[in-house]
C-alpha atoms as a PDB file:
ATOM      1  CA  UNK A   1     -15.153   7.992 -21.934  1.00  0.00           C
ATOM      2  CA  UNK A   2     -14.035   4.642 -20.213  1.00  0.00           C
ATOM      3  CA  UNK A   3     -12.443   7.196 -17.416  1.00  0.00           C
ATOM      4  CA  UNK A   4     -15.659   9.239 -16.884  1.00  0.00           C
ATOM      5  CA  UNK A   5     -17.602   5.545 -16.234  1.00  0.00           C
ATOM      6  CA  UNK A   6     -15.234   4.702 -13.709  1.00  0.00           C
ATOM      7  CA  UNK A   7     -15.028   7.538 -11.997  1.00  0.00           C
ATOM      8  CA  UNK A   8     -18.405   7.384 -11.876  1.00  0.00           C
ATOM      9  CA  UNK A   9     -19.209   4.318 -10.689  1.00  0.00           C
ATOM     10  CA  UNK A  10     -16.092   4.994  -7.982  1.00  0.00           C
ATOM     11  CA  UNK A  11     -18.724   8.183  -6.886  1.00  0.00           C
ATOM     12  CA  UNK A  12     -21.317   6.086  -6.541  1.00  0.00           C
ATOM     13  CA  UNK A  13     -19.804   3.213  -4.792  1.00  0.00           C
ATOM     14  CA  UNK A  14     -19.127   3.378  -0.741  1.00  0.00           C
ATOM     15  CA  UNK A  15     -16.507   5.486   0.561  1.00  0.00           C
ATOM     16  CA  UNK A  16     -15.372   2.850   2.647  1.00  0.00           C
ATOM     17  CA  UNK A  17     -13.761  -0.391   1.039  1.00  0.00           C
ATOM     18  CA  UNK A  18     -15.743  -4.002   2.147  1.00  0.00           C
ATOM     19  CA  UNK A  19     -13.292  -6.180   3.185  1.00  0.00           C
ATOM     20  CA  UNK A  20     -13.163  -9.694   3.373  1.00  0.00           C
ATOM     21  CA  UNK A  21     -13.454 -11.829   6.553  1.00  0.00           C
ATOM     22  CA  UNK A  22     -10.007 -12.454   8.285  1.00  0.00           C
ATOM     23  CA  UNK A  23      -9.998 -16.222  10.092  1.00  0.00           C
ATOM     24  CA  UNK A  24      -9.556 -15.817  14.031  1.00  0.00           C
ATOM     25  CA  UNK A  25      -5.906 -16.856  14.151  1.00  0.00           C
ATOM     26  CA  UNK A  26      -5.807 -16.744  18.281  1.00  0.00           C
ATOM     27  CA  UNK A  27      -3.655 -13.506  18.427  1.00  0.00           C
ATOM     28  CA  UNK A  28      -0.932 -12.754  16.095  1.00  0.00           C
ATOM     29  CA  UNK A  29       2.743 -12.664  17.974  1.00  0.00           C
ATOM     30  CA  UNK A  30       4.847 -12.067  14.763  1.00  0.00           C
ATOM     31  CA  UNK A  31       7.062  -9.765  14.584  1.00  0.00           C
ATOM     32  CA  UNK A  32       5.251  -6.676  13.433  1.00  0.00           C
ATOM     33  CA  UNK A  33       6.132  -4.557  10.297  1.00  0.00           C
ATOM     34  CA  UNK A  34       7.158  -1.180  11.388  1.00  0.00           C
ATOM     35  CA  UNK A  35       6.522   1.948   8.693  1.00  0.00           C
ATOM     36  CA  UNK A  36       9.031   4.357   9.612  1.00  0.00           C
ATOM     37  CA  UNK A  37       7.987   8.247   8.436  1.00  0.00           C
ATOM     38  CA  UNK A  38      10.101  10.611  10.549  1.00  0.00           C
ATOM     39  CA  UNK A  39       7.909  14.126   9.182  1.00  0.00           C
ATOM     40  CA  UNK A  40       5.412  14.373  11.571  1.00  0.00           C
ATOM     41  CA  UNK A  41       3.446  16.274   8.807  1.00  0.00           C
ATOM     42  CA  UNK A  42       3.899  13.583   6.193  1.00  0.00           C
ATOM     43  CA  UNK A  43       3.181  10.458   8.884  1.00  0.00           C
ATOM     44  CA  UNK A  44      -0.565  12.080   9.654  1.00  0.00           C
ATOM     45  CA  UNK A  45      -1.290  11.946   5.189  1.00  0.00           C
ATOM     46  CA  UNK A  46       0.618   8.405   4.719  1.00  0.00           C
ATOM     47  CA  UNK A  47      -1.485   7.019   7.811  1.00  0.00           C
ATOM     48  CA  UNK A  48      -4.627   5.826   5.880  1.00  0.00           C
ATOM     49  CA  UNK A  49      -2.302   3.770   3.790  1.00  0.00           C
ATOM     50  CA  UNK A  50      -0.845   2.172   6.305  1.00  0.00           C
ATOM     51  CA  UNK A  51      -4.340   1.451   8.169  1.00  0.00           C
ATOM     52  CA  UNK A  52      -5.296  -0.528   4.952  1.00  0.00           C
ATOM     53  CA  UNK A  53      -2.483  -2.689   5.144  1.00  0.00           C
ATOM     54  CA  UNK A  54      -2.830  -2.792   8.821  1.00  0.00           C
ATOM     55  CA  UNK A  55      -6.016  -4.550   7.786  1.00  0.00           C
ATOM     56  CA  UNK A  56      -5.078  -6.406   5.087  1.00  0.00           C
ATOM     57  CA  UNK A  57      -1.956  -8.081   6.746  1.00  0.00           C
ATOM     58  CA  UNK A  58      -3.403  -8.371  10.318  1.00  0.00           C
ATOM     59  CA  UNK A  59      -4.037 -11.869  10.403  1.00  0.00           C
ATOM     60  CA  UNK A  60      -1.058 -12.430   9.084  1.00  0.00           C
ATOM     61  CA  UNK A  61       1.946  -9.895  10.683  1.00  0.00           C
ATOM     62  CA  UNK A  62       0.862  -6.675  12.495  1.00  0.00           C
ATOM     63  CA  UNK A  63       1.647  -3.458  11.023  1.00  0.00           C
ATOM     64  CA  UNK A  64       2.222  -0.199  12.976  1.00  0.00           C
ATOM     65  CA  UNK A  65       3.544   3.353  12.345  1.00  0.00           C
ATOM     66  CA  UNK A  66       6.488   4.092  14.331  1.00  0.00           C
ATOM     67  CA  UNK A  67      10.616   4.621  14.299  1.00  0.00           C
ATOM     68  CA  UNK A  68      12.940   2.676  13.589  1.00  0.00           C
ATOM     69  CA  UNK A  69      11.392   0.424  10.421  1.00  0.00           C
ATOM     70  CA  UNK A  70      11.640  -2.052   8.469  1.00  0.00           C
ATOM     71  CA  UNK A  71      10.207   0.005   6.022  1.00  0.00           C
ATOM     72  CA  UNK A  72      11.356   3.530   5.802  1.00  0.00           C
ATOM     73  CA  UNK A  73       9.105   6.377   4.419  1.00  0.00           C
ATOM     74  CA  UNK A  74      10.684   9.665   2.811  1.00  0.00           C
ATOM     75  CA  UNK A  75      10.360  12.753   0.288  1.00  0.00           C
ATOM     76  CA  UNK A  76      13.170  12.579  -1.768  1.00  0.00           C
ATOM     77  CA  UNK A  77      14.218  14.335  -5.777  1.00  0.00           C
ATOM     78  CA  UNK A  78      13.255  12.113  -8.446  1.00  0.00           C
ATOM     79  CA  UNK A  79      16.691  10.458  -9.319  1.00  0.00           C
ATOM     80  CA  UNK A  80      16.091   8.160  -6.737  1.00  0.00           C
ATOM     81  CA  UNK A  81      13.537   6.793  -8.770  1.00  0.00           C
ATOM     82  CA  UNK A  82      14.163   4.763 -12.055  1.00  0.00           C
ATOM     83  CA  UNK A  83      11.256   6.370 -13.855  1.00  0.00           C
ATOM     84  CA  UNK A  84      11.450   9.899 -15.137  1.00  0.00           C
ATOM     85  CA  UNK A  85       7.720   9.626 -14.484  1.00  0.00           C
ATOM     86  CA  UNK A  86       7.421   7.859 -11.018  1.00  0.00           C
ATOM     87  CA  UNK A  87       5.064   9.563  -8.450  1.00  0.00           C
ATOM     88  CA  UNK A  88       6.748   7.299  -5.567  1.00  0.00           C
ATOM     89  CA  UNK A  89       8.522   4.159  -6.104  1.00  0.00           C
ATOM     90  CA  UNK A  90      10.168   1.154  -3.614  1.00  0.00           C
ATOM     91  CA  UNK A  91      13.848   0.419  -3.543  1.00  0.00           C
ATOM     92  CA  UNK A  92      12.797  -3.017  -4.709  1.00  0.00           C
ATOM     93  CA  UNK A  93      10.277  -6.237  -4.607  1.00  0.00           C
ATOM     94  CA  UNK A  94      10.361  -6.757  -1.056  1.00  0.00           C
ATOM     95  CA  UNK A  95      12.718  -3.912   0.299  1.00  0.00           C
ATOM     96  CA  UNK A  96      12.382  -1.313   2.589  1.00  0.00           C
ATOM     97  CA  UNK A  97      12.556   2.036   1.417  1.00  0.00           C
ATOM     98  CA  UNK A  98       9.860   4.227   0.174  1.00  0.00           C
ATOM     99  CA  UNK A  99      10.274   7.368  -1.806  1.00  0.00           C
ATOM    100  CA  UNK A 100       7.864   9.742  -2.547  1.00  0.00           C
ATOM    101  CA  UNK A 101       9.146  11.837  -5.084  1.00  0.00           C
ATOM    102  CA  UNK A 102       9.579  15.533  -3.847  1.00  0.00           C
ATOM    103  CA  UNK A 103       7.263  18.151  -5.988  1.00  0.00           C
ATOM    104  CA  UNK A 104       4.741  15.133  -7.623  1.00  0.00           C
ATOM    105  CA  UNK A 105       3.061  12.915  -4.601  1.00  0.00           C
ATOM    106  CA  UNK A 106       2.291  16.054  -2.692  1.00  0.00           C
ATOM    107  CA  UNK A 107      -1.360  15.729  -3.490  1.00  0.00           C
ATOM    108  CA  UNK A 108      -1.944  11.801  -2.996  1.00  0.00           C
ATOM    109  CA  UNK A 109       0.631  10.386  -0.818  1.00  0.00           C
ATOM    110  CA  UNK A 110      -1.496   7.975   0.738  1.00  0.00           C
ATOM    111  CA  UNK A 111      -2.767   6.250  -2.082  1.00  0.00           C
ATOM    112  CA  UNK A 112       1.015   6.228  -3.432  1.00  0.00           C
ATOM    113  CA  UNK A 113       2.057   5.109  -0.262  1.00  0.00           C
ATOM    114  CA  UNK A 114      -0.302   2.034  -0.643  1.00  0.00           C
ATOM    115  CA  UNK A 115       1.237   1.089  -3.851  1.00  0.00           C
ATOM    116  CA  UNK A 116       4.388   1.227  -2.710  1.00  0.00           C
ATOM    117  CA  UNK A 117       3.802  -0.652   0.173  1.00  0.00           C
ATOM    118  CA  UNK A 118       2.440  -3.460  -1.703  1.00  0.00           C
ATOM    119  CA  UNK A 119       5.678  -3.504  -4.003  1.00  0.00           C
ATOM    120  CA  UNK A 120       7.305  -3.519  -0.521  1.00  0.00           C
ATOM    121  CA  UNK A 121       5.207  -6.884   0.489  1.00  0.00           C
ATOM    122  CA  UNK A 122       5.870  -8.490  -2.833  1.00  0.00           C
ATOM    123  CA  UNK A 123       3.644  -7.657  -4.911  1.00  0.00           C
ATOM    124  CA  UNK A 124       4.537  -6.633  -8.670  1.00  0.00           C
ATOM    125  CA  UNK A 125       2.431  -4.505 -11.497  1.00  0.00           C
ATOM    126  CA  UNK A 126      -1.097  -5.604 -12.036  1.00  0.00           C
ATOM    127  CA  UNK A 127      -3.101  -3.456 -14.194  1.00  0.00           C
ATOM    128  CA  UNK A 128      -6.725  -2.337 -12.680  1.00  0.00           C
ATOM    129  CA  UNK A 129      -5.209  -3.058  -9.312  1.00  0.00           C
ATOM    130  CA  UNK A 130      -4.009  -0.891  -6.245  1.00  0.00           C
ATOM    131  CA  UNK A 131      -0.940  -2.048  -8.243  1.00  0.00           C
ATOM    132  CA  UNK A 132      -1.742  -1.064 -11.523  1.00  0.00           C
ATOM    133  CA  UNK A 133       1.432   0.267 -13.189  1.00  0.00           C
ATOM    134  CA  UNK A 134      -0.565   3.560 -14.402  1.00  0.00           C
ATOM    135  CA  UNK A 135      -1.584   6.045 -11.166  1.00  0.00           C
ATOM    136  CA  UNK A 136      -5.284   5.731  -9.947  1.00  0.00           C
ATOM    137  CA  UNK A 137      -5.742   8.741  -7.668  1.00  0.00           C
ATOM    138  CA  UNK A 138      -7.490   7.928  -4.600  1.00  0.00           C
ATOM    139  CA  UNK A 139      -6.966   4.145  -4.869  1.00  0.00           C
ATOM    140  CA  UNK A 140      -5.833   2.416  -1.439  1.00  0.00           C
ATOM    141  CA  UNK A 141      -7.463  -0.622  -1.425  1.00  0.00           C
ATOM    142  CA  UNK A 142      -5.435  -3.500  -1.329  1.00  0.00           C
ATOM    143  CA  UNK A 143      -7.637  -5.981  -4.026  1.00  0.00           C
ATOM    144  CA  UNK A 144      -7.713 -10.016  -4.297  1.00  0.00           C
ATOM    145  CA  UNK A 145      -5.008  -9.686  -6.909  1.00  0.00           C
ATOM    146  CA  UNK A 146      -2.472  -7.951  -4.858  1.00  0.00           C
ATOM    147  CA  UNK A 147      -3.123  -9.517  -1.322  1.00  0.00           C
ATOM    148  CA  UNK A 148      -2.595 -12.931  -3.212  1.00  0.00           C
ATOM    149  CA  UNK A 149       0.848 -11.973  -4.860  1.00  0.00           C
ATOM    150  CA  UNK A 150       1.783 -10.813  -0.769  1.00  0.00           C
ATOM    151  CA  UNK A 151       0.638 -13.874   0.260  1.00  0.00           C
ATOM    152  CA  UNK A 152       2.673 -15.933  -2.407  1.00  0.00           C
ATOM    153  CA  UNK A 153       5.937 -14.221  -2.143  1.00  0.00           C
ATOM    154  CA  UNK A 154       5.789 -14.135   1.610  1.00  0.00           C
ATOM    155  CA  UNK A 155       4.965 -17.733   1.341  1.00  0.00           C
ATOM    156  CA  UNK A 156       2.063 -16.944   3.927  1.00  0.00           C
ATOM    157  CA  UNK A 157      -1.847 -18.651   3.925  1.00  0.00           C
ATOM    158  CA  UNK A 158      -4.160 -16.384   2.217  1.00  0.00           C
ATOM    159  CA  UNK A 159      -6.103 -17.210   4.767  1.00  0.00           C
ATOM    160  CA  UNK A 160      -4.865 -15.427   7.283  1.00  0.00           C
ATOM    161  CA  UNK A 161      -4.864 -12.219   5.013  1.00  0.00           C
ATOM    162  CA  UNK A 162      -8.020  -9.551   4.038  1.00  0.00           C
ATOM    163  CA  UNK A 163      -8.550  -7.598   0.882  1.00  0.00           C
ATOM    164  CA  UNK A 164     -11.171  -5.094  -0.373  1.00  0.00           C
ATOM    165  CA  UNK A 165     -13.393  -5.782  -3.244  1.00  0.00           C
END
């Protein structure tokens, strides 16, 4: 029942997140993240993801799409993922390697993508958060709670990030 309520009130909310205001920093000249996905086909699904972190980290370090990465995107079989259950999963807190597993993220790789990328930033398992530990379809909103464990483990102002709520 608690499912049907929240899906729901997801229906009935805006399509488009609301994000926070991001301070004028005066132009951002840090080195910018680069998401590396080298299937064209895959790069035009994952894109959305990597617009909402785009957003969230702008005022912070840019983030673009493009080869080579710092953070590489790929379908790969599920042993290179711990889980027997993983959808996707990161090489680690702060790496820079992406899998989405080949045969199970086929029908929401953005919003997978988004989690991932947050592990990828620093963030850990939050439950009712983009990094909830238990798959929310359709969720790519990087939240308060996640855009504050980036900002801590990047040691970086929260100011100078955004996050949807």
């Amino acid at each position: 029942m608690r499912s049907l309520t929240l899906l729901s009130l997801l229906l009935l909310s805006s399509c488009s997140p609301r994000w926070t205001y991001v301070q004028d920093t005066g132009g951002n000249t840090a080195h910018p993240y680069r998401v590396c996905v080298r299937d064209p086909d895959l790069s035009i699904r994952v894109s959305p993801a990597v617009d909402v972190w785009r957003t969230a980290l702008a005022g912070w370090r840019p983030l673009v799409q493009e080869c080579p990465g710092d953070v590489s995107v790929e379908y790969g079989p599920a042993a290179s993922c711990v889980g027997v259950t993983a959808l996707a999963c990161a090489d680690r807190i702060g790496g820079s390697l992406v899998t989405l597993i080949t045969g199970r993220s086929e029908y929401d790789p953005a919003g997978l993508l988004a989690h991932e990328l947050g592990h990828i930033f620093g963030a850990q398992h939050v439950s009712g958060t983009l990094m909830s530990p238990v798959y929310s379809r359709g969720n790519l909103c990087p939240d308060m709670a996640t855009v504050v464990q980036v900002a801590a483990y990047q040691r970086a102002d929260l100011t100078l990030f955004a996050w949807c709520h």
